[in-house]
Protein backbone atom coordinates (compact mmCIF):
# COMPACT_ATOMS: atom_id res chain seq x y z
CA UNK A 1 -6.83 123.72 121.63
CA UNK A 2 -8.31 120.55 120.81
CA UNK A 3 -6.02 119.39 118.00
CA UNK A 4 -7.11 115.83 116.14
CA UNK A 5 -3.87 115.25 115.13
CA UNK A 6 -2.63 115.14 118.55
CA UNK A 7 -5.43 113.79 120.64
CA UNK A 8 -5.97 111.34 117.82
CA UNK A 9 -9.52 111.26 119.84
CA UNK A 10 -12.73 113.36 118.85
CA UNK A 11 -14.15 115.17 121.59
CA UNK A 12 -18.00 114.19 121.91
CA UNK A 13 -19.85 117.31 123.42
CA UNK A 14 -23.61 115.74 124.50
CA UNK A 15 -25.78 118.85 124.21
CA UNK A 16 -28.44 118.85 126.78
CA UNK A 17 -28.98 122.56 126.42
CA UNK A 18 -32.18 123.13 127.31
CA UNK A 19 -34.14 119.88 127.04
CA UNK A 20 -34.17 120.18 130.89
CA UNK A 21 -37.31 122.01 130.33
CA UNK A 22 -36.76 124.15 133.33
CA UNK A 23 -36.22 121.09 135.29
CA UNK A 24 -32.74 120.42 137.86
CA UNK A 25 -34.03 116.52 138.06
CA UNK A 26 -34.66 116.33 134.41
CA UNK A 27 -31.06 117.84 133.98
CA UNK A 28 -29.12 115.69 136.03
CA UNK A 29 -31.43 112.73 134.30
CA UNK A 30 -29.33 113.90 130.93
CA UNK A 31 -26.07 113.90 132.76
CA UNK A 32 -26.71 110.15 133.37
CA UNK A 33 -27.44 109.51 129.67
CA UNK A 34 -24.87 111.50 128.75
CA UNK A 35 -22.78 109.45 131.23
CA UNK A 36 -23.91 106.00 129.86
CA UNK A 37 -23.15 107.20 126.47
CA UNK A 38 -19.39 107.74 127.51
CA UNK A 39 -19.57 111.13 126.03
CA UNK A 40 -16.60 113.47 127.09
CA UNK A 41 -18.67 116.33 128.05
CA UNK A 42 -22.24 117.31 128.89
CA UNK A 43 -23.72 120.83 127.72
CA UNK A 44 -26.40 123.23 128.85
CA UNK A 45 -27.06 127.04 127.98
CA UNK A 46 -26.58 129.23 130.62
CA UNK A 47 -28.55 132.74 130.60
CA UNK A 48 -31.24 135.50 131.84
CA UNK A 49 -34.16 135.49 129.47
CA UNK A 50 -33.94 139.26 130.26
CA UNK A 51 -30.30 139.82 129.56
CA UNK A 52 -30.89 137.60 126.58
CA UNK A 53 -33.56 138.99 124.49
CA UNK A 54 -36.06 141.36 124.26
CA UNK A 55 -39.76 141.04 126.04
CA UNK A 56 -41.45 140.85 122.92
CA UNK A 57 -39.01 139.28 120.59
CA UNK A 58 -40.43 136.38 118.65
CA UNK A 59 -39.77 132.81 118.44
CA UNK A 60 -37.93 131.71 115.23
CA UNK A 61 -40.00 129.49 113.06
CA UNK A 62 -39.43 126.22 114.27
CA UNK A 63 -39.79 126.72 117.70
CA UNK A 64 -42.74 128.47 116.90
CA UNK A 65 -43.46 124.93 115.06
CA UNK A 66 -42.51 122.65 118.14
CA UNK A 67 -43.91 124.91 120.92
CA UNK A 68 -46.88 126.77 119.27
CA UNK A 69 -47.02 130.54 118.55
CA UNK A 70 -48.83 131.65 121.99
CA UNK A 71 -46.06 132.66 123.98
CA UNK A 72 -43.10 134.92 122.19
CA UNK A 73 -39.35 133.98 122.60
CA UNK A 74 -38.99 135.91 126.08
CA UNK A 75 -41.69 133.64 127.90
CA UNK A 76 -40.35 130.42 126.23
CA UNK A 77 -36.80 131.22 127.39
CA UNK A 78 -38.15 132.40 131.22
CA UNK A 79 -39.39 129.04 131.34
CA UNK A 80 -36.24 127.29 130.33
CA UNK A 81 -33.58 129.01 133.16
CA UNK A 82 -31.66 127.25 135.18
CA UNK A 83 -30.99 128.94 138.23
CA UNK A 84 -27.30 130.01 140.15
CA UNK A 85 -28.19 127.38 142.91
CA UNK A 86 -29.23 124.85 139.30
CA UNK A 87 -25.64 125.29 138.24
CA UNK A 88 -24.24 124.19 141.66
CA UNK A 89 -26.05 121.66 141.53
CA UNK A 90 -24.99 120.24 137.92
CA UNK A 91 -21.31 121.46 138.37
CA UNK A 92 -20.95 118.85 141.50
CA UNK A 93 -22.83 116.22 140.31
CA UNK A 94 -21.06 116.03 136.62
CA UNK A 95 -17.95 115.71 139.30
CA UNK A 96 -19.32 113.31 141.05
CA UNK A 97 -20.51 111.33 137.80
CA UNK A 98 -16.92 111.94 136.31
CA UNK A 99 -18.63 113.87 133.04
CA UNK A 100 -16.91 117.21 132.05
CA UNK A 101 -19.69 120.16 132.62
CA UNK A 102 -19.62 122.45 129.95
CA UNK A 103 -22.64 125.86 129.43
CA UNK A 104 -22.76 128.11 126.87
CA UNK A 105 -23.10 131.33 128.34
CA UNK A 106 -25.39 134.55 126.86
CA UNK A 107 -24.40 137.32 128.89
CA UNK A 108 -21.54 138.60 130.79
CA UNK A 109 -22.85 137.47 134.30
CA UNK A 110 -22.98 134.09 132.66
CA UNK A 111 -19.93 133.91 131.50
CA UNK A 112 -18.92 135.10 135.42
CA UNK A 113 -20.97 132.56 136.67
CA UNK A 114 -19.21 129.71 134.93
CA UNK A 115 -15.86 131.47 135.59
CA UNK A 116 -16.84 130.82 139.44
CA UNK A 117 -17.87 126.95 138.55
CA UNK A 118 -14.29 126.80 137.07
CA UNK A 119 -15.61 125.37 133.68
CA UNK A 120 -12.15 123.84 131.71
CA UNK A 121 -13.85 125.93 128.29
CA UNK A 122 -15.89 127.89 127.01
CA UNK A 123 -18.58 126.76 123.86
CA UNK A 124 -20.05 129.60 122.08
CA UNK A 125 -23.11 129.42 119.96
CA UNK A 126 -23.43 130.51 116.42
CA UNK A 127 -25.76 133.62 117.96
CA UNK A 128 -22.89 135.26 119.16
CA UNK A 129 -20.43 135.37 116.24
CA UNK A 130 -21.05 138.50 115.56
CA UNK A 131 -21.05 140.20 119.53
CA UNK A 132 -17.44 141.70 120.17
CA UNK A 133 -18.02 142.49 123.69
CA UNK A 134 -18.78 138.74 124.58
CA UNK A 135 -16.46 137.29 122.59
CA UNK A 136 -13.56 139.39 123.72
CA UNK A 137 -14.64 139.02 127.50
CA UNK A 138 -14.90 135.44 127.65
CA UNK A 139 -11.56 135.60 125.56
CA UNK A 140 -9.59 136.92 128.79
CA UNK A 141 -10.66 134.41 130.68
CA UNK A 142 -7.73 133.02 129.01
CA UNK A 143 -9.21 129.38 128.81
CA UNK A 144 -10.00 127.41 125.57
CA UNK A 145 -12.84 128.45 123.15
CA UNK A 146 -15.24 126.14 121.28
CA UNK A 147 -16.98 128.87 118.32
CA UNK A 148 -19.90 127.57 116.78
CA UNK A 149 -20.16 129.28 112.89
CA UNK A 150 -23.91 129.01 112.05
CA UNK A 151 -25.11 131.67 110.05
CA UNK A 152 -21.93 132.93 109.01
CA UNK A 153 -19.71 133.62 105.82
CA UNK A 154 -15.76 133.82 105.91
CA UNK A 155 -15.19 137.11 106.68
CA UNK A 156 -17.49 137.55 109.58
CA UNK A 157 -16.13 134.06 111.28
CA UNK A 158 -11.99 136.30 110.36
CA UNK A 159 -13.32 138.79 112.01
CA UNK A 160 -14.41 136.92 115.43
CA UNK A 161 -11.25 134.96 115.77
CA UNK A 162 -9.50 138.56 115.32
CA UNK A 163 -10.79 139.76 118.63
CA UNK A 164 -10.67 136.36 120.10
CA UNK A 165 -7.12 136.71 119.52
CA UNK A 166 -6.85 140.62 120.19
CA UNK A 167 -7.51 139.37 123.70
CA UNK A 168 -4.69 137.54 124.14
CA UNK A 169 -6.83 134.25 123.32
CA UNK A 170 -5.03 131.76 120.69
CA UNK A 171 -7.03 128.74 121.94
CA UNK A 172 -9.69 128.37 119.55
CA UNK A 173 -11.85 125.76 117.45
CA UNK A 174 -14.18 126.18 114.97
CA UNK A 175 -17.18 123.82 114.95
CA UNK A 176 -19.19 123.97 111.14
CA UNK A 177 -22.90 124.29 111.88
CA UNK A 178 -25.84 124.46 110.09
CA UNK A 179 -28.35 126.67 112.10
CA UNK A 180 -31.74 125.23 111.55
CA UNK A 181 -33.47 122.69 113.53
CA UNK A 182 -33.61 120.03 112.21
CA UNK A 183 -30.92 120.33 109.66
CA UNK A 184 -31.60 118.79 106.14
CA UNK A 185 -29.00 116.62 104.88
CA UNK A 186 -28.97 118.61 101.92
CA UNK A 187 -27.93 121.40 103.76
CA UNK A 188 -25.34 120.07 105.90
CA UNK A 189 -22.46 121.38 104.13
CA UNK A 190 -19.93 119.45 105.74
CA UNK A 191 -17.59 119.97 103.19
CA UNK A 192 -17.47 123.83 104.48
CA UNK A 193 -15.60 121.68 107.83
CA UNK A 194 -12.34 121.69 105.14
CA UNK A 195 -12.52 124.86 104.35
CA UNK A 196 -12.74 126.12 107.83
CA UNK A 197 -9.30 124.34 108.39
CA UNK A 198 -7.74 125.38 105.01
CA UNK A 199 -8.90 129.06 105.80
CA UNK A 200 -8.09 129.69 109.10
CA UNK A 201 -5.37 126.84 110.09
CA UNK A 202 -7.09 126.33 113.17
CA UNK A 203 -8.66 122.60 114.94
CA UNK A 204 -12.37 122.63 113.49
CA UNK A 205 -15.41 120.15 114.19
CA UNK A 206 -19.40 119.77 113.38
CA UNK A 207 -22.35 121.06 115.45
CA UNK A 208 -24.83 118.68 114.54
CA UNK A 209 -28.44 119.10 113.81
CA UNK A 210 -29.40 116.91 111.27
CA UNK A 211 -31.46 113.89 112.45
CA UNK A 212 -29.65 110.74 113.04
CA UNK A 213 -25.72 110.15 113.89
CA UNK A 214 -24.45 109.45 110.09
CA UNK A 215 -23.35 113.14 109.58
CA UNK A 216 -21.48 113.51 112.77
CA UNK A 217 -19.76 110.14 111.67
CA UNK A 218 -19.47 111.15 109.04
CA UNK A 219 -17.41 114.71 110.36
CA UNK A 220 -15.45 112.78 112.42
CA UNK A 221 -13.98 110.42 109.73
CA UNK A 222 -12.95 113.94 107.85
CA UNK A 223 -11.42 115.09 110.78
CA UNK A 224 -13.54 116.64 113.18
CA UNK A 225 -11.57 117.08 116.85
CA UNK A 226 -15.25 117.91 118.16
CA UNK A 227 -18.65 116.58 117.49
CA UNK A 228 -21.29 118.43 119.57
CA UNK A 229 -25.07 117.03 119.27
CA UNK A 230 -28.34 117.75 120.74
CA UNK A 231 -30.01 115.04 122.78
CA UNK A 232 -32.87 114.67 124.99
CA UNK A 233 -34.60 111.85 127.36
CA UNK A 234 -37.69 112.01 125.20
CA UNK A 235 -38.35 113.42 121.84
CA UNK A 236 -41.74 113.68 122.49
CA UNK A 237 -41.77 116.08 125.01
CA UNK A 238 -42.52 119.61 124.74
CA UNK A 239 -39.95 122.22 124.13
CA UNK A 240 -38.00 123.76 121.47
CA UNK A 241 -35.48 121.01 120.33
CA UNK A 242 -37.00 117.77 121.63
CA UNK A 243 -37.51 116.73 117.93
CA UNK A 244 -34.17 117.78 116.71
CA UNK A 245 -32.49 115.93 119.34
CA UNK A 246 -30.94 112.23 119.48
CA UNK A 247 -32.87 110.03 122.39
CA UNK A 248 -30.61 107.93 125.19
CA UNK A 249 -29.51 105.24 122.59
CA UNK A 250 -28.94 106.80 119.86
CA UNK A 251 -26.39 109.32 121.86
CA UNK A 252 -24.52 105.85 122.76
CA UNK A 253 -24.60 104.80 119.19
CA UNK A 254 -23.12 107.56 118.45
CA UNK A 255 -20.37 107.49 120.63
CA UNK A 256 -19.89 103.72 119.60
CA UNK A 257 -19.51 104.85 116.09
CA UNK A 258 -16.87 107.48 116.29
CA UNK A 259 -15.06 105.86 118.46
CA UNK A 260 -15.07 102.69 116.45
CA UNK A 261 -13.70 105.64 113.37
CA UNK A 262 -11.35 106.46 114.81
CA UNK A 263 -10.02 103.07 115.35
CA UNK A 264 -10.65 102.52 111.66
CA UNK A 265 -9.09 105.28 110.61
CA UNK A 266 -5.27 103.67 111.49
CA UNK A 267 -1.49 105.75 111.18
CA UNK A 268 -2.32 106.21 107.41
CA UNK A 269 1.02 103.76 106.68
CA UNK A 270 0.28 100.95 104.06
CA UNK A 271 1.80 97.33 104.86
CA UNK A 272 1.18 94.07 105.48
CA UNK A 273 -1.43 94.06 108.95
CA UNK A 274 -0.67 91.67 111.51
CA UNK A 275 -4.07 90.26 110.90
CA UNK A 276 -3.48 89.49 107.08
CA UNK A 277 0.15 87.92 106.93
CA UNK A 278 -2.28 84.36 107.38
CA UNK A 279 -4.42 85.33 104.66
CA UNK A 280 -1.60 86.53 102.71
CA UNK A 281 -0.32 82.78 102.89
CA UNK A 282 -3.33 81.11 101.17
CA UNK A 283 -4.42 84.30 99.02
CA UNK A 284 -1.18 84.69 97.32
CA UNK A 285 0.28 82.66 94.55
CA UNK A 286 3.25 81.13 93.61
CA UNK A 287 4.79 79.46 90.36
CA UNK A 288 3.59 75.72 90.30
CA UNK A 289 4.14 72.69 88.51
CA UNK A 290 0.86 71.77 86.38
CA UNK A 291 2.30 68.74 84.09
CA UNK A 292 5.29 66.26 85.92
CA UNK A 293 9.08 67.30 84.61
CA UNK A 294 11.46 65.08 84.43
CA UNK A 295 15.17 65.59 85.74
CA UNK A 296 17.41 67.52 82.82
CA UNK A 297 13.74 68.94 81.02
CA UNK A 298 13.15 72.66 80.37
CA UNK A 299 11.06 74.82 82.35
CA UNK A 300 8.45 76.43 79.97
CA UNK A 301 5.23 77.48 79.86
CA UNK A 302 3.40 74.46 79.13
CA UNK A 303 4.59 72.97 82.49
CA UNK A 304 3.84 76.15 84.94
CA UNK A 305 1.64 77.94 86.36
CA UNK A 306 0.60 80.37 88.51
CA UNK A 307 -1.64 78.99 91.73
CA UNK A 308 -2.05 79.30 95.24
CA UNK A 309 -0.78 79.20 97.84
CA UNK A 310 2.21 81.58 98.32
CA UNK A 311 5.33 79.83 99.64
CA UNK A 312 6.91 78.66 95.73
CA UNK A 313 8.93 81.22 93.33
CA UNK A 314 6.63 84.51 93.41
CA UNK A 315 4.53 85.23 90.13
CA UNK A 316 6.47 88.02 88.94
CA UNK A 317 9.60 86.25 87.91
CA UNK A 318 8.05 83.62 85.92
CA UNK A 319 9.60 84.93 82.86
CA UNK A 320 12.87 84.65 84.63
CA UNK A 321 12.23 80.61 84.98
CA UNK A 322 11.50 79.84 81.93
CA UNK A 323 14.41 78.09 79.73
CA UNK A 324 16.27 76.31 82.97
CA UNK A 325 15.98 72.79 83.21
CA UNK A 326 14.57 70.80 86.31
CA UNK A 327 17.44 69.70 88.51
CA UNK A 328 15.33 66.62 89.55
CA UNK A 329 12.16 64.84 88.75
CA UNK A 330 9.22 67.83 89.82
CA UNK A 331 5.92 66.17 90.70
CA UNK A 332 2.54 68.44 89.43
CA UNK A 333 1.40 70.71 91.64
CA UNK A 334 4.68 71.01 93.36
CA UNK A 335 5.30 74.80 93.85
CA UNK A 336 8.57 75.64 92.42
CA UNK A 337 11.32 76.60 94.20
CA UNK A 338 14.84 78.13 93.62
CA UNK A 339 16.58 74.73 94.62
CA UNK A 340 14.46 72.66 92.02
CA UNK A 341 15.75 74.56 89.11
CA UNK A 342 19.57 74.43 87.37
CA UNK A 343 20.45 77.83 86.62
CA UNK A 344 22.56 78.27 83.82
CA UNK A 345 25.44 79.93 85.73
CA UNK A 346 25.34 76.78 87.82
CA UNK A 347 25.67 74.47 85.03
């Protein structure tokens, strides 16, 4: 499992799914960016437009909105395959670019298909929640599981980690997702992350589609072990989730940022940093002198004060000063000190 508290280190997923358009050159052009961006892992999709849906099965609305209404969900997807001989290809050269290569599979032959690549996991999308048969065949594959919850309510996400685990399968996350492209900040719901954990005591994370990187920084300072997000070379070209999708630079930024979180977010234990115990030298104050006292006069509070810097009697026991007399002549502005005052017991 992919447990925050004992990584201590969100796991970036860069989600080329299928912004390859089709392409093997334009995919292993992602694994680069993905690669410059330090993610941990690079993502596509995996599947047989026939095996997938049906011939005449429509487009949801925005791809209908980002690819036009001609061609129905079947053609788009044709279009969009990567091949057997495609996979190879991006299994060895995510080796050779030292980039984890993660697909999400569709289908059973998929799912064989990335058994044979010897993927380290398995992602699957928020589609498949509800398929038993997929779920509990890519459960005995005995590896870890990455469940995307789009679309879902409580009991239906219960009732996929049951036969997850009916399988024999304990390794599983939860990612929180939002399944619209783009997702409206409004809708985000990233508070449903918490109740994910409460609910189901298991490591969660965010499957980003809102635009911009605040939200998955967002996640991963609450906690998130994964952040998964959509990017492409170029949001203007065609294809279903171009727009929704982060460009080269932004991926980086977004890397930048939750790794910079996470160094932010510390061991939780309040003290004294390293950094401050300078500041905490001129920031703090003492008890000081403000008028000159003479050998043998009383401390009171017409003579002290409280000023900076720290290094004279601390602040809180000026009450316990007050009354002794100065065991020599006390210049103003002299911080006060233990060895400047007669105590009574010492008298």
């Amino acid at each position: 499992m992919l447990n925050r508290e004992e990584n201590k280190r969100c796991f970036i997923i860069a989600e080329a799914g299928v912004n390859h358009n089709g392409s093997i050159y334009l995919a292993k052009k992602l694994v680069d960016a993905a690669v410059e961006a330090e993610a941990d892992a690079v993502k596509f999709q995996t599947f047989q437009a026939g095996k997938l849906v049906t011939k005449s099965a429509e487009k949801a609305e925005y791809q209908k909105q980002t690819t036009g209404s001609e061609e129905n969900q079947y053609e788009m997807l044709k279009r969009l395959e990567l091949s057997c001989e495609d996979h190879i290809q991006l299994s060895d050269y995510c080796k050779q670019k030292g980039i984890m290569f993660l697909s999400t599979p569709f289908d059973f032959n998929s799912v064989d298909l990335l058994e044979e690549l010897g993927v380290g996991m398995y992602k699957i999308g928020s589609g498949d929640l509800t398929n038993m048969p997929l779920l509990k065949y890519i459960a005995l594959k005995n590896k870890p599981i990455i469940l995307s919850t789009g679309m879902s309510n409580l009991g239906e996400i219960e009732e996929a980690i049951g036969w997850i685990k009916e399988a024999g399968n304990y390794q599983i996350t939860l990612l929180h997702c939002t399944s619209n492209y783009p997702t409206s900040y409004g809708d985000a719901n990233l508070n449903a992350m918490v109740t994910l954990r409460n609910a189901f005591h298991l490591p969660v994370g965010y499957s980003d589609h809102t635009p911009g990187i605040e939200v998955s920084v967002a996640a991963a300072a609450m906690g998130a072990c994964v952040i998964e997000k959509h990017f492409t070379l170029d949001r203007e070209m065609s294809g279903p989730d171009h727009k929704a999708s982060l460009n080269p630079q932004e991926l980086k930024e977004l890397v930048k940022s939750i790794r910079n979180i996470e160094r932010a977010m510390g061991d939780g234990i309040k003290r004294c940093m390293i950094p401050e115990v300078k500041v905490r030298k001129v920031a703090r104050k003492s008890i000081v002198v403000v008028k000159d006292i003479k050998k043998g006069d009383k401390i009171e509070e017409g003579n002290i004060g409280v000023k900076r810097p720290e290094g004279g009697i601390a602040p809180k026991y000026f009450n316990k000063v007050l009354g002794h007399k100065a065991a020599c002549d006390i210049k103003e502005n002299t911080p006060l000190t233990w060895n400047l005052i007669w105590r009574e017991e010492e008298q």
